[in-house]
C-alpha atoms as a PDB file:
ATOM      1  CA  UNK A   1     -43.852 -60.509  40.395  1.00  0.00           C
ATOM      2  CA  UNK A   2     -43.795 -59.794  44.109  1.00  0.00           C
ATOM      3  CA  UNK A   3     -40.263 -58.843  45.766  1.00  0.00           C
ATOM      4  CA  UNK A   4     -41.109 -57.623  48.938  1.00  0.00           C
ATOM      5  CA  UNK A   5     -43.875 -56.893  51.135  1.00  0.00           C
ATOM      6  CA  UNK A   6     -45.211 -54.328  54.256  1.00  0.00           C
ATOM      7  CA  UNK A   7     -46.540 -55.842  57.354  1.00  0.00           C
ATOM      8  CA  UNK A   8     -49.159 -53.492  58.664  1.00  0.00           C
ATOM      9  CA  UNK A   9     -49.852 -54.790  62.149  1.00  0.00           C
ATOM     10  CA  UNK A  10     -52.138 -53.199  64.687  1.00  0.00           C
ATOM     11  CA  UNK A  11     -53.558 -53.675  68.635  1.00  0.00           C
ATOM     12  CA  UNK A  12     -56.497 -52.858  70.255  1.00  0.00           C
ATOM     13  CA  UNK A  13     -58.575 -50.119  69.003  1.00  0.00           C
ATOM     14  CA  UNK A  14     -58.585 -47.196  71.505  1.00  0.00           C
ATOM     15  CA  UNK A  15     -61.200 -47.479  73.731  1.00  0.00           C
ATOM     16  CA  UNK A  16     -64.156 -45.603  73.318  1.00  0.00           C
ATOM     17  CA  UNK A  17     -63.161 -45.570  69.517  1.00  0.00           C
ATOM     18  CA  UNK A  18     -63.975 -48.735  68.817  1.00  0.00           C
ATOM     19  CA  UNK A  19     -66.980 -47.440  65.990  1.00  0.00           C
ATOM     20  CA  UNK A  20     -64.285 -45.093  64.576  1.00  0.00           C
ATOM     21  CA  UNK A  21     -61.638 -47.772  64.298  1.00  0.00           C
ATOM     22  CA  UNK A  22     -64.202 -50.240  62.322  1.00  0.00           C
ATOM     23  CA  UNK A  23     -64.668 -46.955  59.823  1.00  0.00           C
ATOM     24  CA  UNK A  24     -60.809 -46.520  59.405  1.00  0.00           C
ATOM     25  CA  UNK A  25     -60.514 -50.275  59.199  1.00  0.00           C
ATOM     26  CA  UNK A  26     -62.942 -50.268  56.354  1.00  0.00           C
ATOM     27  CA  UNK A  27     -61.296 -47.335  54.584  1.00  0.00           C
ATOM     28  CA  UNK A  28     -58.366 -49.277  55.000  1.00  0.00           C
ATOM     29  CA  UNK A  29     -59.529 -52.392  53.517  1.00  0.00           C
ATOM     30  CA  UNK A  30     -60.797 -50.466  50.364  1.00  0.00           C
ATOM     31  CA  UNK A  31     -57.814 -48.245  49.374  1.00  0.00           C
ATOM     32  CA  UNK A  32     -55.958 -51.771  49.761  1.00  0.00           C
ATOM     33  CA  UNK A  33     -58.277 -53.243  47.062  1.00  0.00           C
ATOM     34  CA  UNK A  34     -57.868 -49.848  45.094  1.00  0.00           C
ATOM     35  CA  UNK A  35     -53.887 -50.274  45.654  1.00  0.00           C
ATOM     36  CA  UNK A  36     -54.593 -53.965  44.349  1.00  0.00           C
ATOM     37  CA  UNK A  37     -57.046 -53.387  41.353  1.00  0.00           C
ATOM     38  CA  UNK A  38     -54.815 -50.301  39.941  1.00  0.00           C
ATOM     39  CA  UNK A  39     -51.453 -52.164  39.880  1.00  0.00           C
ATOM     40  CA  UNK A  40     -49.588 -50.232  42.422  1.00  0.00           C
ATOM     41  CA  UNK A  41     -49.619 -53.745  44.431  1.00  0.00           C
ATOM     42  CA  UNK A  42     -49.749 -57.146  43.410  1.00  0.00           C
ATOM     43  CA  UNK A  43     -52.189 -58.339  46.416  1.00  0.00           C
ATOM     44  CA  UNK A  44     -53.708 -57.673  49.839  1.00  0.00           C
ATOM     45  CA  UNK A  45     -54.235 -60.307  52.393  1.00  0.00           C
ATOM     46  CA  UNK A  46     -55.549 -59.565  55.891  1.00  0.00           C
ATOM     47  CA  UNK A  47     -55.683 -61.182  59.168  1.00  0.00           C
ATOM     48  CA  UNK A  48     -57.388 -60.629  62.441  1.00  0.00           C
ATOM     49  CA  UNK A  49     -55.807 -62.914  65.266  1.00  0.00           C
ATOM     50  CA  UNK A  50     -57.945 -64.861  68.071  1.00  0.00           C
ATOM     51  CA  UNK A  51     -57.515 -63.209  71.570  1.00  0.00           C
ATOM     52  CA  UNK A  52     -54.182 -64.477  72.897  1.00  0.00           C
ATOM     53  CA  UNK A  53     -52.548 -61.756  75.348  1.00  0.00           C
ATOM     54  CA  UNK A  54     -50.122 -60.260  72.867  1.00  0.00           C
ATOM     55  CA  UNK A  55     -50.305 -56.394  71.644  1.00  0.00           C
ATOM     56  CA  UNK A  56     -51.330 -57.749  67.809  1.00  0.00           C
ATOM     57  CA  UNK A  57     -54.773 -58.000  67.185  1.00  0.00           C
ATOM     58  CA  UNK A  58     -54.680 -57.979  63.250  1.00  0.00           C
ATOM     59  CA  UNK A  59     -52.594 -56.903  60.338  1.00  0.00           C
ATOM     60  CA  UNK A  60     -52.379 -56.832  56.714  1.00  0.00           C
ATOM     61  CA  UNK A  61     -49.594 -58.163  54.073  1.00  0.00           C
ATOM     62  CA  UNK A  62     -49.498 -56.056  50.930  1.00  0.00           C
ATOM     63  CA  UNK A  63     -47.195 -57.585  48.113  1.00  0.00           C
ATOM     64  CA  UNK A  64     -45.645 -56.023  45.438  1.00  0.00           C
ATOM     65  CA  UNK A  65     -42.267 -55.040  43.747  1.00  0.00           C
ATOM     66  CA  UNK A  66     -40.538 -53.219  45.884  1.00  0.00           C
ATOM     67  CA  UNK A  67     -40.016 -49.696  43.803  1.00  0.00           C
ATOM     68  CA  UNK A  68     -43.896 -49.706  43.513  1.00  0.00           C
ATOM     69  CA  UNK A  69     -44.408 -49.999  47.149  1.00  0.00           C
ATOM     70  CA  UNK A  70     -42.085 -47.779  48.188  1.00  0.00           C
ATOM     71  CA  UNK A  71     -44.079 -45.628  46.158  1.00  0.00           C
ATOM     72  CA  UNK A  72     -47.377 -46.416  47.707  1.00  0.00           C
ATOM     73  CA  UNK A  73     -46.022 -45.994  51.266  1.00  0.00           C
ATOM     74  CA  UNK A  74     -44.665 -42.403  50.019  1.00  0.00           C
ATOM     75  CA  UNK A  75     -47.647 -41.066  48.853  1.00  0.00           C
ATOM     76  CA  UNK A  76     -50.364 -38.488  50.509  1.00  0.00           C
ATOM     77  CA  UNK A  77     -52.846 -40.970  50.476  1.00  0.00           C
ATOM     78  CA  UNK A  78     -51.122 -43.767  52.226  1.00  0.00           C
ATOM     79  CA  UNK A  79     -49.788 -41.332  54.947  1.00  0.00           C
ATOM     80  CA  UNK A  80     -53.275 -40.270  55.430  1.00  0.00           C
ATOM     81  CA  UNK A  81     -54.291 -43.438  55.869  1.00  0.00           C
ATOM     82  CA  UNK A  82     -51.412 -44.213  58.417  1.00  0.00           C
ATOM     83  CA  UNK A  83     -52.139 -40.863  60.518  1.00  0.00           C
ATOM     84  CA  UNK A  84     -55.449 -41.795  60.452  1.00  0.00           C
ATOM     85  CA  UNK A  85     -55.129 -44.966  62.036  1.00  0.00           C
ATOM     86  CA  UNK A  86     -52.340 -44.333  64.351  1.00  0.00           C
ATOM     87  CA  UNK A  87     -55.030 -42.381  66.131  1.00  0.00           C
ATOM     88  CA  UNK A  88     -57.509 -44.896  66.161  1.00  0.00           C
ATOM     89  CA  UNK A  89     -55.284 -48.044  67.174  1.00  0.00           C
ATOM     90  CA  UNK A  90     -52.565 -48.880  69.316  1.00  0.00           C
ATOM     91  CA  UNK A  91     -49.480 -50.297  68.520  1.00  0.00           C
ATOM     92  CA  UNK A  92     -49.744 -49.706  64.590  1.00  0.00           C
ATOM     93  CA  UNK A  93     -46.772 -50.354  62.932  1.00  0.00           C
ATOM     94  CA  UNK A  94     -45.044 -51.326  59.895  1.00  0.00           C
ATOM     95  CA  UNK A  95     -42.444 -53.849  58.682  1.00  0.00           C
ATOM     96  CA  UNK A  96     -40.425 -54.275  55.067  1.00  0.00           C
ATOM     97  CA  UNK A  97     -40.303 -57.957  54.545  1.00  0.00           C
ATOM     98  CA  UNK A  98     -38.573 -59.376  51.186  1.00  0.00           C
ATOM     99  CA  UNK A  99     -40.507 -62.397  49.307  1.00  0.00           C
ATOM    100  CA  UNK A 100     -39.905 -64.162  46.138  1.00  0.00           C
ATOM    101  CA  UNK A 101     -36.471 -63.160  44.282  1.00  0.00           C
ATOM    102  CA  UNK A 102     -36.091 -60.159  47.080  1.00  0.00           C
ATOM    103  CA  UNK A 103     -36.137 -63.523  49.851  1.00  0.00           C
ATOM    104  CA  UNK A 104     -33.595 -65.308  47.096  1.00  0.00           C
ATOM    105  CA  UNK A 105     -31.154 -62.184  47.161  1.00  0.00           C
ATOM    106  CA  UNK A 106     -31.376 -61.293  50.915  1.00  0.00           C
ATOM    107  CA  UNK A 107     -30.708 -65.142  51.705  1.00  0.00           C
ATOM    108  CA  UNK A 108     -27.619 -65.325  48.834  1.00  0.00           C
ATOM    109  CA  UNK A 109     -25.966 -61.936  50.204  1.00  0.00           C
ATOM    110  CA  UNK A 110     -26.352 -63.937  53.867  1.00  0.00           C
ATOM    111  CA  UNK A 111     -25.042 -67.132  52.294  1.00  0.00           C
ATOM    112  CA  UNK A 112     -21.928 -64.713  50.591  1.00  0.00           C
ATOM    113  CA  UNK A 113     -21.219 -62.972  54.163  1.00  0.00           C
ATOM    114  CA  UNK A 114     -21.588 -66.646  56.003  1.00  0.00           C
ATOM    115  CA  UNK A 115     -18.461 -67.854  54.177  1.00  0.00           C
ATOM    116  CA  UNK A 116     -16.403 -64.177  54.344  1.00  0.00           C
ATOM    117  CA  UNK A 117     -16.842 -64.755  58.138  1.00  0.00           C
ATOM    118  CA  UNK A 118     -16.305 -68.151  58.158  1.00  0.00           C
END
């Protein structure tokens, strides 16, 4: 069962790129599925956001337990698929969130350091 998460977020596709960044998004979207049929995560779910004057256009929540996507984010491929587009996109970056019993430990360690301080 999922523990934690990565938030892939990502701007504007640099311009005169734009073709390239649909190719790289599309890569993208299928090693996610691969990632998703072969176990490594437990699910993929991406967004692309209305126009609304911020620098995130889109990005991508892959869930998992949190050994096994540590794993994915260490490997060649993933990198690859990072360098590739960081090169393509502005403003790509990535976030470790905590979900399911990883949300119910980060939020009993804050409870446990709420009443040290208190």
């Amino acid at each position: 069962m999922a523990d934690a998460a990565l938030f892939i977020g990502w701007g504007t596709p640099v311009r005169g790129r734009e073709q390239k960044a649909l190719e790289v998004f599309n890569e993208s979207m299928a090693y996610w599925g691969q990632l998703q049929a072969s176990g490594a995560i437990d699910s993929v779910e991406v967004y692309l956001l209305t126009p609304h004057g911020g620098d995130l256009n889109g990005f991508a929540i892959l869930k998992g337990d949190q050994s096994k996507l540590m794993e994915v984010e260490r490997s060649e491929e993933f990198q690859r698929n990072l360098a590739r587009a960081n090169l393509i996109v502005e403003n790509l970056g990535i976030v470790h969130a905590n979900t399911g019993q990883g949300l119910a430990n980060q939020m009993a360690l804050f409870s446990a350091q709420i009443g040290e301080l208190a």
